[in-house]
Every structure is written in C-alpha cells, then in structure tokens.
PDB file of N, CA and C in Angstrom:
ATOM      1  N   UNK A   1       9.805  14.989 -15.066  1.00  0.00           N
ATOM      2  CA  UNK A   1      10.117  13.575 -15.098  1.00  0.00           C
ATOM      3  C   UNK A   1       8.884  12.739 -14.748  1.00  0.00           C
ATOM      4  N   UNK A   2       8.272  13.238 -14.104  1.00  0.00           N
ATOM      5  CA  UNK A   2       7.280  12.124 -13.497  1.00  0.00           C
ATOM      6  C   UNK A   2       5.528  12.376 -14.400  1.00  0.00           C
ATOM      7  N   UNK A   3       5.994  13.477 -15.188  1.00  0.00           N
ATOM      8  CA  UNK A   3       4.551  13.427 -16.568  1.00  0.00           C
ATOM      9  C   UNK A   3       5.707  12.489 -17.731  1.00  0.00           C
ATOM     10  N   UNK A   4       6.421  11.903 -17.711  1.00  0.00           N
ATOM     11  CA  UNK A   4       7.342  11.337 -18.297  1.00  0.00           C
ATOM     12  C   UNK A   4       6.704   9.708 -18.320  1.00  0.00           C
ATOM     13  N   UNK A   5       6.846   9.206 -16.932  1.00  0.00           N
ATOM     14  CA  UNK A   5       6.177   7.912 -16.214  1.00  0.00           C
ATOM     15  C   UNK A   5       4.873   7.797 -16.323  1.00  0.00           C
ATOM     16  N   UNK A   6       4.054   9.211 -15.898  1.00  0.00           N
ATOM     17  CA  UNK A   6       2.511   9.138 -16.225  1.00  0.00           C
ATOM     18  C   UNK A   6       2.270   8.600 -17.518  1.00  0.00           C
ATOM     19  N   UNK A   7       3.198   8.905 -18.782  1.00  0.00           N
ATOM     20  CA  UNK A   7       2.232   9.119 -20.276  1.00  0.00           C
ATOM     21  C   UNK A   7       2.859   7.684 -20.336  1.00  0.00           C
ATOM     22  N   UNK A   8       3.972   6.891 -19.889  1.00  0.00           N
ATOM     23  CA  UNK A   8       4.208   5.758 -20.211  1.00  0.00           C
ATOM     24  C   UNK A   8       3.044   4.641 -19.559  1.00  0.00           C
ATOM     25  N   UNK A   9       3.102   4.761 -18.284  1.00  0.00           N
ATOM     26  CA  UNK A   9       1.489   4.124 -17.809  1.00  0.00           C
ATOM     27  C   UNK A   9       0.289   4.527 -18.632  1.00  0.00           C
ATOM     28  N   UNK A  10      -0.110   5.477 -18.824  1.00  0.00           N
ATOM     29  CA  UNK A  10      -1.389   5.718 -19.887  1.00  0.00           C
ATOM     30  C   UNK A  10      -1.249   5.860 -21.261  1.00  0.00           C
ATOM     31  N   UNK A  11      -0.356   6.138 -22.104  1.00  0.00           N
ATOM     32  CA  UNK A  11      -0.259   5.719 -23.484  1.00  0.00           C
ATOM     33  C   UNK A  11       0.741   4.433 -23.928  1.00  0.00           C
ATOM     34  N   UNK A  12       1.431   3.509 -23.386  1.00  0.00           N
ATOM     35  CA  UNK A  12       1.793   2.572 -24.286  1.00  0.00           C
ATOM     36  C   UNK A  12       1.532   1.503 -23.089  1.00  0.00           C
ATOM     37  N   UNK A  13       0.942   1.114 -22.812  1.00  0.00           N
ATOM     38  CA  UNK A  13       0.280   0.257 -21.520  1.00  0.00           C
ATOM     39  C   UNK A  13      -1.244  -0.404 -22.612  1.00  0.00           C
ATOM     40  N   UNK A  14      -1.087  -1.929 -22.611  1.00  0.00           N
ATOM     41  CA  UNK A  14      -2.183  -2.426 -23.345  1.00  0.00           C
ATOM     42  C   UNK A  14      -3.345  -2.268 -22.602  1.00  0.00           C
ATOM     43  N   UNK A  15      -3.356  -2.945 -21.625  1.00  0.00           N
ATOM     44  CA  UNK A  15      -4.369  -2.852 -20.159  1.00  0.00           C
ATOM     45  C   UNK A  15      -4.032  -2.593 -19.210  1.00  0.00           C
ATOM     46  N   UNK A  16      -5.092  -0.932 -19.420  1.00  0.00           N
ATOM     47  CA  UNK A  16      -4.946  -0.172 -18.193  1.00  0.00           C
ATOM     48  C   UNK A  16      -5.984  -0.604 -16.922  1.00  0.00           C
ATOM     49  N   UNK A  17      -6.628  -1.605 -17.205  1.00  0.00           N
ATOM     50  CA  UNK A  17      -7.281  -1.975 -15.841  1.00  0.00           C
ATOM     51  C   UNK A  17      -6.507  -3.381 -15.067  1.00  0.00           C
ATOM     52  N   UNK A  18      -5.450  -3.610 -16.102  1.00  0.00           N
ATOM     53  CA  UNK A  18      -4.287  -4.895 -15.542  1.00  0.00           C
ATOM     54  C   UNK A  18      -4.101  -4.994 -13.958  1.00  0.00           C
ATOM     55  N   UNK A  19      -3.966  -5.752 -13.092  1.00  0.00           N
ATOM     56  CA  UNK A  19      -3.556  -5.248 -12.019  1.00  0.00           C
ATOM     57  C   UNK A  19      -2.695  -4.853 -11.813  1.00  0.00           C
ATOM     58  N   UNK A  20      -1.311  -5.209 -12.323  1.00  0.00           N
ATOM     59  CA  UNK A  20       0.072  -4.789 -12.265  1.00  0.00           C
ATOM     60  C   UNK A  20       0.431  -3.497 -12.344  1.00  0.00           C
ATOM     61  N   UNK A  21      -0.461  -2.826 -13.901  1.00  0.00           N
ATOM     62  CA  UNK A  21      -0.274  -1.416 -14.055  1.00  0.00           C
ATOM     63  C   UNK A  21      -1.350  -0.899 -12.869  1.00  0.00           C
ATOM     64  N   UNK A  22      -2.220  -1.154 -12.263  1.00  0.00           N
ATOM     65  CA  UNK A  22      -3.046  -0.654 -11.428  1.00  0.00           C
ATOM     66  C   UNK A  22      -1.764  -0.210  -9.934  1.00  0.00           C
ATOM     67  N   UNK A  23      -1.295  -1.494  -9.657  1.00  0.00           N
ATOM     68  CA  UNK A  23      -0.113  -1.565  -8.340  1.00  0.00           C
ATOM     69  C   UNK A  23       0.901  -0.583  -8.976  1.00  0.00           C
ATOM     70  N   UNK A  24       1.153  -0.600  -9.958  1.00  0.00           N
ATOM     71  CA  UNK A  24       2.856   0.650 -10.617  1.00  0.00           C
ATOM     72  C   UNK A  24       1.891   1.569 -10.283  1.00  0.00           C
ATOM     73  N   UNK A  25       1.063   2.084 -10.806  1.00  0.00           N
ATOM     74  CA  UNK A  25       0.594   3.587 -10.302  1.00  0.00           C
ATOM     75  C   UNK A  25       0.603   3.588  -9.415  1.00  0.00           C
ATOM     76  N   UNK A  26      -0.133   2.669  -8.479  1.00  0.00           N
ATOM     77  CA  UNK A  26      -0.065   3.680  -7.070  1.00  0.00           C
ATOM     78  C   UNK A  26       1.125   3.628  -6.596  1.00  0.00           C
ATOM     79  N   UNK A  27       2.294   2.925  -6.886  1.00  0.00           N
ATOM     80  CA  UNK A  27       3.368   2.876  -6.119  1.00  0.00           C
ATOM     81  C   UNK A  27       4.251   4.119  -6.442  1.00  0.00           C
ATOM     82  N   UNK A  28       3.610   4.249  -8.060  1.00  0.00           N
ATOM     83  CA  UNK A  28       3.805   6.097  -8.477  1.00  0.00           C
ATOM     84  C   UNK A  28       3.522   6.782  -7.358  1.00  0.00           C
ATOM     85  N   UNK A  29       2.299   7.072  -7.160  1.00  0.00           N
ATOM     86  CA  UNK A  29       1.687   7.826  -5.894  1.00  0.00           C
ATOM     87  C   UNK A  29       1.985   7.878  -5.159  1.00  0.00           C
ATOM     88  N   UNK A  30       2.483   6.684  -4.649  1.00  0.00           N
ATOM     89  CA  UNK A  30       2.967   6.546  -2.884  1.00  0.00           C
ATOM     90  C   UNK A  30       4.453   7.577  -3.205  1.00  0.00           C
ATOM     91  N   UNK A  31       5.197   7.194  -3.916  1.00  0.00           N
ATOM     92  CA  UNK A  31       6.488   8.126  -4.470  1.00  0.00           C
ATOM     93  C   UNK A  31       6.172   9.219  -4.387  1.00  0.00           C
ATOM     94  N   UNK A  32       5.105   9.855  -4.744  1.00  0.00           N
ATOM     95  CA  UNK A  32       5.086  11.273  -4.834  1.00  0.00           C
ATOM     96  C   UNK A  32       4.391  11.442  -3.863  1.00  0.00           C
ATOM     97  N   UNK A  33       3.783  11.007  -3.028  1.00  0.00           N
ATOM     98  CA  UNK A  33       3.723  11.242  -1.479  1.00  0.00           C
ATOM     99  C   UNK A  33       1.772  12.014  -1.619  1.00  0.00           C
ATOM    100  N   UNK A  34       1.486  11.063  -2.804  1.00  0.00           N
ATOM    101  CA  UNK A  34      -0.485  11.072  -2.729  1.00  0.00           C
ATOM    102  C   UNK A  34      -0.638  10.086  -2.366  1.00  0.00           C
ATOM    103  N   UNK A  35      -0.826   9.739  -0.712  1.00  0.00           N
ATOM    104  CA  UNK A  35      -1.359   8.427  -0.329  1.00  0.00           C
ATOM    105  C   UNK A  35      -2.707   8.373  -0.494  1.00  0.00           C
ATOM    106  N   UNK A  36      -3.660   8.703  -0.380  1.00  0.00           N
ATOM    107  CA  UNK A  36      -4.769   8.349  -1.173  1.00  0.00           C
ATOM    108  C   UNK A  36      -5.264   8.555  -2.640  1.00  0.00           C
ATOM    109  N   UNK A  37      -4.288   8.956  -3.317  1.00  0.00           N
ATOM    110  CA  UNK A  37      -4.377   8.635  -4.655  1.00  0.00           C
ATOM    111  C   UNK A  37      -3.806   6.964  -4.800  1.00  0.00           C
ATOM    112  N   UNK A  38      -2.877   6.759  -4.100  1.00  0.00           N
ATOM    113  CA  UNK A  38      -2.097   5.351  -3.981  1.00  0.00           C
ATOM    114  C   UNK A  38      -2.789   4.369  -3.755  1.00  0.00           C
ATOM    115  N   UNK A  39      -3.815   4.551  -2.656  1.00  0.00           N
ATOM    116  CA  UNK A  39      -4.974   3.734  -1.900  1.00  0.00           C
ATOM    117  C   UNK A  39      -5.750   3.653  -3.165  1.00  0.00           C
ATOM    118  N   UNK A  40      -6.104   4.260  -3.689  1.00  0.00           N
ATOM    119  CA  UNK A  40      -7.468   4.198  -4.921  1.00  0.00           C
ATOM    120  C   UNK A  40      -6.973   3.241  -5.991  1.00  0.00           C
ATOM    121  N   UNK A  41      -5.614   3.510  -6.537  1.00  0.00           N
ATOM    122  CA  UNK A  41      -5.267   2.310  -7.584  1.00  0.00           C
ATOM    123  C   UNK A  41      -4.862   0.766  -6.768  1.00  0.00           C
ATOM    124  N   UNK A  42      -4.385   0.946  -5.840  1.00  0.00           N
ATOM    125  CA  UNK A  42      -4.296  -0.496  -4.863  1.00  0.00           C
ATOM    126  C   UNK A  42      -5.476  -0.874  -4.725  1.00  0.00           C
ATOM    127  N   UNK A  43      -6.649  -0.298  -4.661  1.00  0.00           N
ATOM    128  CA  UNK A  43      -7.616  -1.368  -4.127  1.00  0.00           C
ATOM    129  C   UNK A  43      -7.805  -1.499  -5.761  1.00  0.00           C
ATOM    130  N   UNK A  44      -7.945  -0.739  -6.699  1.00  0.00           N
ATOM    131  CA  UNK A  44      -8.327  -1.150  -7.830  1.00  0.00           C
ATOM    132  C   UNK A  44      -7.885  -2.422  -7.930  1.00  0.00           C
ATOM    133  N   UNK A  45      -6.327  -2.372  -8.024  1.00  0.00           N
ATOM    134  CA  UNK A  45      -5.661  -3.736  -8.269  1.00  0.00           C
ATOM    135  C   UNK A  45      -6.221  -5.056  -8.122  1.00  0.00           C
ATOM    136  N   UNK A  46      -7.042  -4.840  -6.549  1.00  0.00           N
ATOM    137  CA  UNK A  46      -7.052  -5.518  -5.842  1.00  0.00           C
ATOM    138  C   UNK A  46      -8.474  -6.125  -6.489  1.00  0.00           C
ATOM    139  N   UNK A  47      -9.307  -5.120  -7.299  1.00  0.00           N
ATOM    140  CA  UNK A  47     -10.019  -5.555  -7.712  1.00  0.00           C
ATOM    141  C   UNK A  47      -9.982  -5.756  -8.752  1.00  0.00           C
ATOM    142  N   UNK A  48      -9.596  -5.741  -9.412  1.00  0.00           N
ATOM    143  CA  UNK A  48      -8.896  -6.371 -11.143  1.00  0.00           C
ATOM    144  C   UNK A  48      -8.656  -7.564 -11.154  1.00  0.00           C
ATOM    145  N   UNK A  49      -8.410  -8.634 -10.116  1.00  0.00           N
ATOM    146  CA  UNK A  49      -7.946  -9.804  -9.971  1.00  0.00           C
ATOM    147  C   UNK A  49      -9.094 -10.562 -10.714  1.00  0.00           C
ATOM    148  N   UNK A  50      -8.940 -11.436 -11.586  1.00  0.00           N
ATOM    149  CA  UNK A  50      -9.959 -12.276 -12.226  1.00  0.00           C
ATOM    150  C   UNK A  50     -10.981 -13.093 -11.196  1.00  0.00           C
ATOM    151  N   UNK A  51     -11.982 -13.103 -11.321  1.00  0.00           N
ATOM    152  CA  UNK A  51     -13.148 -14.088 -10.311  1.00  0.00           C
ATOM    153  C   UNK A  51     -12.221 -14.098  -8.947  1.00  0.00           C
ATOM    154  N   UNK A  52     -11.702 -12.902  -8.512  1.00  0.00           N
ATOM    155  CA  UNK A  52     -11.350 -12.816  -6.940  1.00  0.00           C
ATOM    156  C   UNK A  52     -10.228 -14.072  -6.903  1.00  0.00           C
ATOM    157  N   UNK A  53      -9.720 -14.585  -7.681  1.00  0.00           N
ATOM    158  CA  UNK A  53      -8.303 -15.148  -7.561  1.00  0.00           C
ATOM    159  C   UNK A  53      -6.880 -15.092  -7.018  1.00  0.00           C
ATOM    160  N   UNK A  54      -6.395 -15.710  -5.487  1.00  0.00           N
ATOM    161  CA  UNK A  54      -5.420 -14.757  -5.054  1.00  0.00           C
ATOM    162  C   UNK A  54      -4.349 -14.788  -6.142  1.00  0.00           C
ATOM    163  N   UNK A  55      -3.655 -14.250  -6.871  1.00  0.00           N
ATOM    164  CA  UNK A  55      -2.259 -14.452  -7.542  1.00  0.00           C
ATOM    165  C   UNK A  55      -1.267 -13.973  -6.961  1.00  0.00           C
ATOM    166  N   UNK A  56      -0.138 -14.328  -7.487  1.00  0.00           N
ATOM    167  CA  UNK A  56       1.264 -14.268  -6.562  1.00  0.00           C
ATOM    168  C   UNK A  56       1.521 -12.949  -6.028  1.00  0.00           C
ATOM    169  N   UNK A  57       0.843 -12.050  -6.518  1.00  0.00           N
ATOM    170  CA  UNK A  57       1.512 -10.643  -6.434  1.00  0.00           C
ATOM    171  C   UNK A  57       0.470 -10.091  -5.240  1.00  0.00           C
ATOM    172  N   UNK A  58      -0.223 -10.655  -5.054  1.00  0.00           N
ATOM    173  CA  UNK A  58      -1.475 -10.352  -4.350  1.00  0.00           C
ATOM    174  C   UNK A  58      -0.895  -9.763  -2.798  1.00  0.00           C
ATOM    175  N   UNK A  59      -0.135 -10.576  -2.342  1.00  0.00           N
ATOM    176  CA  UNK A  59       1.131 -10.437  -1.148  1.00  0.00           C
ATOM    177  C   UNK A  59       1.624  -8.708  -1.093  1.00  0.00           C
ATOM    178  N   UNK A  60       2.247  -8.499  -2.030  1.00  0.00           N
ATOM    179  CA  UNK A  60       2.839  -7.185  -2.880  1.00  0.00           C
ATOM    180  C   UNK A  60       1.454  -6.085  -3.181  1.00  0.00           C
ATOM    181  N   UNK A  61       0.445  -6.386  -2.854  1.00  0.00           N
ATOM    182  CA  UNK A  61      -0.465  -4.511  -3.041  1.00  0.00           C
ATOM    183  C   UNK A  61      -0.943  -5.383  -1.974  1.00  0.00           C
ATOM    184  N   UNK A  62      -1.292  -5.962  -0.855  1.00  0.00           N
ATOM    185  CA  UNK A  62      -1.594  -5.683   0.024  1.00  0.00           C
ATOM    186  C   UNK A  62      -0.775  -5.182   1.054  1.00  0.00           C
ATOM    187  N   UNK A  63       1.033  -5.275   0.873  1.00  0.00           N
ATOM    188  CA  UNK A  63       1.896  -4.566   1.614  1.00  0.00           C
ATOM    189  C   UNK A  63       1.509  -2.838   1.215  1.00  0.00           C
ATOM    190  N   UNK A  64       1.642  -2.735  -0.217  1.00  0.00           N
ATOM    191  CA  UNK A  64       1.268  -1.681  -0.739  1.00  0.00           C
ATOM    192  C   UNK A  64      -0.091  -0.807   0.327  1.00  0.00           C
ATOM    193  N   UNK A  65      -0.783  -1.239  -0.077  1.00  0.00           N
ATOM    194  CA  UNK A  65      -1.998  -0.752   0.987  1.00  0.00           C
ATOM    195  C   UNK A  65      -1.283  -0.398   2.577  1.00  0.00           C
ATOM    196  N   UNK A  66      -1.264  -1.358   2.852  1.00  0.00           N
ATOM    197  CA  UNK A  66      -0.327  -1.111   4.118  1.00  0.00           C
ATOM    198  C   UNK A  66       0.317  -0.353   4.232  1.00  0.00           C
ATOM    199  N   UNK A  67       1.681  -0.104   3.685  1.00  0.00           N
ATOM    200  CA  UNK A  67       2.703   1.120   3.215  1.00  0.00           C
ATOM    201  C   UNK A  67       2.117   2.245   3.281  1.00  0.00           C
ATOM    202  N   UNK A  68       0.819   2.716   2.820  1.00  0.00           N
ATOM    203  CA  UNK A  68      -0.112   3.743   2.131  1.00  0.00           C
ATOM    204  C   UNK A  68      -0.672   4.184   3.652  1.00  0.00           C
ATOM    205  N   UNK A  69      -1.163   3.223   4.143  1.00  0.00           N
ATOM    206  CA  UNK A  69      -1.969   3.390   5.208  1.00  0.00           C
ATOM    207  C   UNK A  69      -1.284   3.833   6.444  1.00  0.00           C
ATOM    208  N   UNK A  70       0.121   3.303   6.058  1.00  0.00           N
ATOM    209  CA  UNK A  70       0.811   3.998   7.791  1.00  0.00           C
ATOM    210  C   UNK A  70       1.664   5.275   7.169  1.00  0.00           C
ATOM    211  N   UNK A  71       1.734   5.918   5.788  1.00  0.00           N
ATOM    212  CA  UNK A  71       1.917   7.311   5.544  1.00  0.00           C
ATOM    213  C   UNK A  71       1.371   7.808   5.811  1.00  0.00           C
ATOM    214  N   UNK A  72      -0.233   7.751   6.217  1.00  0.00           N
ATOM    215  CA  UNK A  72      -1.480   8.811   5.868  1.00  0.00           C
ATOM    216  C   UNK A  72      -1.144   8.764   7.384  1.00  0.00           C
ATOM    217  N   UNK A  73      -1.315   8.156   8.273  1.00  0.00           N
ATOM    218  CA  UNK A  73      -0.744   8.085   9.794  1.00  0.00           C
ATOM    219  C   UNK A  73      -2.336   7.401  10.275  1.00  0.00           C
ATOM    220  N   UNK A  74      -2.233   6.558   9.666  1.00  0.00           N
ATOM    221  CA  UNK A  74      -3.621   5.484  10.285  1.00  0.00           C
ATOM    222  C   UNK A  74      -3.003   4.004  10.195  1.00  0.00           C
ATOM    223  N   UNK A  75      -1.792   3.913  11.639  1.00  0.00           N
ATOM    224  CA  UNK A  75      -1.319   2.760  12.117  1.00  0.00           C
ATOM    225  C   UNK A  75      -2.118   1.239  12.120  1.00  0.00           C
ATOM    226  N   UNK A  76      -3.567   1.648  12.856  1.00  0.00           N
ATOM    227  CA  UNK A  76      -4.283   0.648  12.995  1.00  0.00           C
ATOM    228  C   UNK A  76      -4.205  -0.417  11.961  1.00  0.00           C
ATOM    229  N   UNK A  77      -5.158   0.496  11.034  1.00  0.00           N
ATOM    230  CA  UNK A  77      -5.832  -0.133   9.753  1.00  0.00           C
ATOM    231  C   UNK A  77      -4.261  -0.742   9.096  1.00  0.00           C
ATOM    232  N   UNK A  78      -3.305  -0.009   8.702  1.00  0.00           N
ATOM    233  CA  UNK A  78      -2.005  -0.513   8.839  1.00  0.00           C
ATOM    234  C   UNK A  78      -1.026  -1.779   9.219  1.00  0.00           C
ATOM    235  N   UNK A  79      -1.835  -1.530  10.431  1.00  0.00           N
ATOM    236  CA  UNK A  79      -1.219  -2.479  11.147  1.00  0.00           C
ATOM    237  C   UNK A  79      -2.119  -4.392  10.453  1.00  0.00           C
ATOM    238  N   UNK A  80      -3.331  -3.888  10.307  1.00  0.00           N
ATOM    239  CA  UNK A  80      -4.512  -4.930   9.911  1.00  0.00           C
ATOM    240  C   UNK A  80      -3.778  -6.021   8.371  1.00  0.00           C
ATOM    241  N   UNK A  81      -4.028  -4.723   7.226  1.00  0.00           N
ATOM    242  CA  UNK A  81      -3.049  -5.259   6.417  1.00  0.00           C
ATOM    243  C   UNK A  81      -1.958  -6.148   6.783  1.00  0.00           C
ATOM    244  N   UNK A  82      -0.969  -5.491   7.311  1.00  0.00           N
ATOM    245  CA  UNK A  82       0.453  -6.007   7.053  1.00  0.00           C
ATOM    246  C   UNK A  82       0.519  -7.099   7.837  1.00  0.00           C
ATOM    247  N   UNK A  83      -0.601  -7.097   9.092  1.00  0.00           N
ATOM    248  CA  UNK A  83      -0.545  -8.574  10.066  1.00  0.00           C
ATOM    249  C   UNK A  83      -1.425  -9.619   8.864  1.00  0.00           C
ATOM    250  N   UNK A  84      -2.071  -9.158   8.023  1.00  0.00           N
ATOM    251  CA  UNK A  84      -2.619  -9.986   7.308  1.00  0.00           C
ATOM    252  C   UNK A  84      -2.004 -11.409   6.102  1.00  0.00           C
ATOM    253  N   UNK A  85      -1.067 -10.722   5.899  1.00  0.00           N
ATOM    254  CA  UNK A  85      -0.047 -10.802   5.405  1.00  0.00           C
ATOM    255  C   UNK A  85       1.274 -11.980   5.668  1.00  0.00           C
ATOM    256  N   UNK A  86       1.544 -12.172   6.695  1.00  0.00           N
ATOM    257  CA  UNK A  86       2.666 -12.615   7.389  1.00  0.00           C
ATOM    258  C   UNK A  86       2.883 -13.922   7.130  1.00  0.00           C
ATOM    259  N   UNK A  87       1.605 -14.518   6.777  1.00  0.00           N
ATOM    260  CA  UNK A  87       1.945 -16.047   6.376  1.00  0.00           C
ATOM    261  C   UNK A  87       2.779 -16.591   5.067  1.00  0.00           C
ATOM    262  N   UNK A  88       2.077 -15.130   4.535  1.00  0.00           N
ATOM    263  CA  UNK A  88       3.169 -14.893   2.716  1.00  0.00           C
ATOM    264  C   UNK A  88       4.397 -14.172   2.774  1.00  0.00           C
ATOM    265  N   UNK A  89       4.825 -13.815   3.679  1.00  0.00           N
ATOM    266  CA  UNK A  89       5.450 -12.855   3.553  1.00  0.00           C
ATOM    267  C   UNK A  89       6.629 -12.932   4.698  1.00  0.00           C
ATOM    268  N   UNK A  90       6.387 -14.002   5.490  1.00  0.00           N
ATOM    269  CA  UNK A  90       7.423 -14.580   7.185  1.00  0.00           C
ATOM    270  C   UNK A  90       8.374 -13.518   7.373  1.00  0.00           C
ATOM    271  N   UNK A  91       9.130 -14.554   6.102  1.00  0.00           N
ATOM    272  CA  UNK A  91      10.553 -14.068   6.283  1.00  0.00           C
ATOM    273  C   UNK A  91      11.393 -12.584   5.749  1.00  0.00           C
ATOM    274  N   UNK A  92      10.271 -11.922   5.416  1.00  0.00           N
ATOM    275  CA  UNK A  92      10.620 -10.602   4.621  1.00  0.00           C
ATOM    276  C   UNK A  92      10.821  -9.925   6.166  1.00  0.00           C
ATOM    277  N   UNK A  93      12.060  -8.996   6.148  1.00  0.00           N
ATOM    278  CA  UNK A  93      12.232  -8.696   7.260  1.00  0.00           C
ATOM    279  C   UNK A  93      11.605  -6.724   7.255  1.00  0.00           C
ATOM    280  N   UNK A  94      11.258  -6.853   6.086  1.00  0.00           N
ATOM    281  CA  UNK A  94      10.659  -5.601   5.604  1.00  0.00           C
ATOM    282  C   UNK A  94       9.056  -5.141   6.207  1.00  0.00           C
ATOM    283  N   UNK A  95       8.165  -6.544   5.892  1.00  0.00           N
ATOM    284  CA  UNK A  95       7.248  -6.697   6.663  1.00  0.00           C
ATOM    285  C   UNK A  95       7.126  -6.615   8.139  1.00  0.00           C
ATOM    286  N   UNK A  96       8.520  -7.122   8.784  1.00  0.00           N
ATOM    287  CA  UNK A  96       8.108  -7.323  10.016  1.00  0.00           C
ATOM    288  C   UNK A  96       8.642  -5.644  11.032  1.00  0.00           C
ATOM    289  N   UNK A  97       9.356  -4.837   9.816  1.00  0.00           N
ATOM    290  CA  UNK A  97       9.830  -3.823   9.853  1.00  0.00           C
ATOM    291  C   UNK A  97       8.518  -2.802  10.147  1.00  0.00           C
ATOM    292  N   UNK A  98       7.935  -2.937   9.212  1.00  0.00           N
ATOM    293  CA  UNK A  98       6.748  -1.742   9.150  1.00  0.00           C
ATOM    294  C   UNK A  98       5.270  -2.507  10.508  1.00  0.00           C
ATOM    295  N   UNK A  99       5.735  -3.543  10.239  1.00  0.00           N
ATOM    296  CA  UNK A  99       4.932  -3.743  11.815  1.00  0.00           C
ATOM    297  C   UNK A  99       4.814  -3.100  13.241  1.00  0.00           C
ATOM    298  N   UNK A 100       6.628  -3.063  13.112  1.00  0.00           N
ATOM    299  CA  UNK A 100       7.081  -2.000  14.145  1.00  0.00           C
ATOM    300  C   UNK A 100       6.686  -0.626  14.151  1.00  0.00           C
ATOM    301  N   UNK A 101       6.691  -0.405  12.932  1.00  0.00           N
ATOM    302  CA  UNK A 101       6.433   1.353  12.604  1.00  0.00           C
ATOM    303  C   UNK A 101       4.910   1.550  12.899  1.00  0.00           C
ATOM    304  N   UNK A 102       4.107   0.506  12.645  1.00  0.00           N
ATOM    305  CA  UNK A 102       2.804   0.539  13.171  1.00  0.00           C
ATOM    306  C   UNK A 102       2.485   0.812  14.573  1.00  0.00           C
ATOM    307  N   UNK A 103       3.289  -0.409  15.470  1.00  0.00           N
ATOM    308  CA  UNK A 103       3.184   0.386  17.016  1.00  0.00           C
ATOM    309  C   UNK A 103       3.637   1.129  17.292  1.00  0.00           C
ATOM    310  N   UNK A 104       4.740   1.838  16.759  1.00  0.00           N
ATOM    311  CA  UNK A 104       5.794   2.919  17.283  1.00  0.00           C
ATOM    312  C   UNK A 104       4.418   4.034  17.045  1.00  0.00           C
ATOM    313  N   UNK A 105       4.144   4.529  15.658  1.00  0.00           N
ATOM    314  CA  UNK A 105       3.448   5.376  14.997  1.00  0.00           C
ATOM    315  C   UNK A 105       2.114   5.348  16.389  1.00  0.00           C
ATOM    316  N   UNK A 106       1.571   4.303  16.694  1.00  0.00           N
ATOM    317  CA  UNK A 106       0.382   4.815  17.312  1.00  0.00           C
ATOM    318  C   UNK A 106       0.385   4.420  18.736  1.00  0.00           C
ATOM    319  N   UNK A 107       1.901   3.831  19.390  1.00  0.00           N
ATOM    320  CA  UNK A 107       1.799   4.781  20.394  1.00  0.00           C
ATOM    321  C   UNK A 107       2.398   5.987  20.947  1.00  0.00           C
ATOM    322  N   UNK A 108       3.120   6.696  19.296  1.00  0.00           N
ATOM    323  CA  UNK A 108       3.170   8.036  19.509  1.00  0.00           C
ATOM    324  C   UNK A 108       2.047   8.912  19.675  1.00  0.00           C
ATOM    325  N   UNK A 109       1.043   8.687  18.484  1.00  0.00           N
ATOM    326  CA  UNK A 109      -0.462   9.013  18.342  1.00  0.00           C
ATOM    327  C   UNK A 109      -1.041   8.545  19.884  1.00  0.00           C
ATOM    328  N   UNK A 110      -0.731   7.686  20.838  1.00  0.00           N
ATOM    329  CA  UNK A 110      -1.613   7.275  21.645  1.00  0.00           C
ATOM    330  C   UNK A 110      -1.034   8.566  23.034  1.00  0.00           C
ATOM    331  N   UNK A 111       0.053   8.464  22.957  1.00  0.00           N
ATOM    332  CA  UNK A 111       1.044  10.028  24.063  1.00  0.00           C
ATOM    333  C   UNK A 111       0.405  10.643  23.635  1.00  0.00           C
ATOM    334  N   UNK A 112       0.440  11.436  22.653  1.00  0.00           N
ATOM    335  CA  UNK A 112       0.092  12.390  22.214  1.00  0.00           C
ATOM    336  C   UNK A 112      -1.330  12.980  22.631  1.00  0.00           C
ATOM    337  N   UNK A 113      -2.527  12.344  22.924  1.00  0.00           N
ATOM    338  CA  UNK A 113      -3.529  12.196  23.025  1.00  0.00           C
ATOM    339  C   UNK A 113      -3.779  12.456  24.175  1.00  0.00           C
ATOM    340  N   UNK A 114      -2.851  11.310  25.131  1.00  0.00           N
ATOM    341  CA  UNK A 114      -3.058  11.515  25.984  1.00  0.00           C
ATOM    342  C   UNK A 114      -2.563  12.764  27.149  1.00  0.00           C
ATOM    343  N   UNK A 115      -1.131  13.415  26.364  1.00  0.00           N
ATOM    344  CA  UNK A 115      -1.033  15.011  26.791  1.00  0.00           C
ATOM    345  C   UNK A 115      -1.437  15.869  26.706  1.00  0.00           C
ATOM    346  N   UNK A 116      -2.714  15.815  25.486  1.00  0.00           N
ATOM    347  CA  UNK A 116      -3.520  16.828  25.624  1.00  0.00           C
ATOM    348  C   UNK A 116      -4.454  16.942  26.274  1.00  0.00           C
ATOM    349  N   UNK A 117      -5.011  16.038  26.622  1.00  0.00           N
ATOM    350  CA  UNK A 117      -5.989  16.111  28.329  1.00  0.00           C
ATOM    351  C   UNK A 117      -5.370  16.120  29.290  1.00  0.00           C
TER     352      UNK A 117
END
C-alpha cells in the first residue's frame, strides 16, 4: 500500500519541488515512522517557499518539524518549533498538546540521566 502513495507522489504530481507535495511526503514518513526522512522533506518545504514568503500553510510544516522532532526524542529543539508557532496556531489545542509532550519527554530524559550517576 504505501509503494501505492509513493508512485502517486512521484509519478502524477506536476511539481515535485511544490511545497505541499514536499509537506505530504514527509507526513508520509512521519507515518511510517522515518523521522528523519520526514525532517529532510519538511525543511525542503520549507524551502520551496517562493522569495522566503510566509504562506498560510507555513504554520502546518513547522508543526510538522516539530511532530518529527519530538519522535526522534529531541524535546528541546521540539519544543523551539512548536513554541514558535503559537501566535498562529493559539487556539489549536493540539499545539498546546505536544508542548506538553515536550516537557514530559525531557523531563523523563532529564530522570533518567540523572539515575544513572
């Protein structure tokens, strides 16, 4: 199923450097659980944007990134994104969701650390 989705993103897709199709792949990726395959087409996206133009969706792969970043289990950087965010994004209670998962995540990572010394 999912070389099914691949050949539809790479053979009937006009522009494959679009940002949109850039954000569907990685959100492919993130699905199949390649977070840094996910990270590589998100920043693409991110750079596909015409003369660095924010557009509406811009909100949407930088959650993406975010999302990506607290799978791989790097809360911080995670956390950076998604606080980045918040002015576009207030009232999404989704955002303010994975915020949480950011501190939870690293101060599990931060116990953890600290039981082994």
């Amino acid at each position: 199923m999912s070389r099914r989705y691949q050949s539809i993103y790479t053979d009937l897709a006009d522009d494959q450097g679009h940002f949109a199709i850039l954000n569907n792949r990685g959100i492919f990726e993130l699905l199949q659980k390649r977070y840094s395959s996910a990270l590589l087409h998100f920043s693409k996206a991110l750079d596909a944007r015409h003369n660095a133009a924010v557009i509406y969706p811009f909100h949407q792969v930088i959650y993406n990134i975010g999302l990506s970043l607290l799978m791989k289990k790097d809360p911080i950087r995670s956390f950076r994104y998604f606080y980045s965010i918040i002015p576009l994004m207030s009232t999404s209670p989704f955002l303010w969701l994975r915020l949480c998962e950011c501190c939870v995540q690293f101060y599990k990572q931060r116990v953890t650390e600290l039981r082994e010394k």
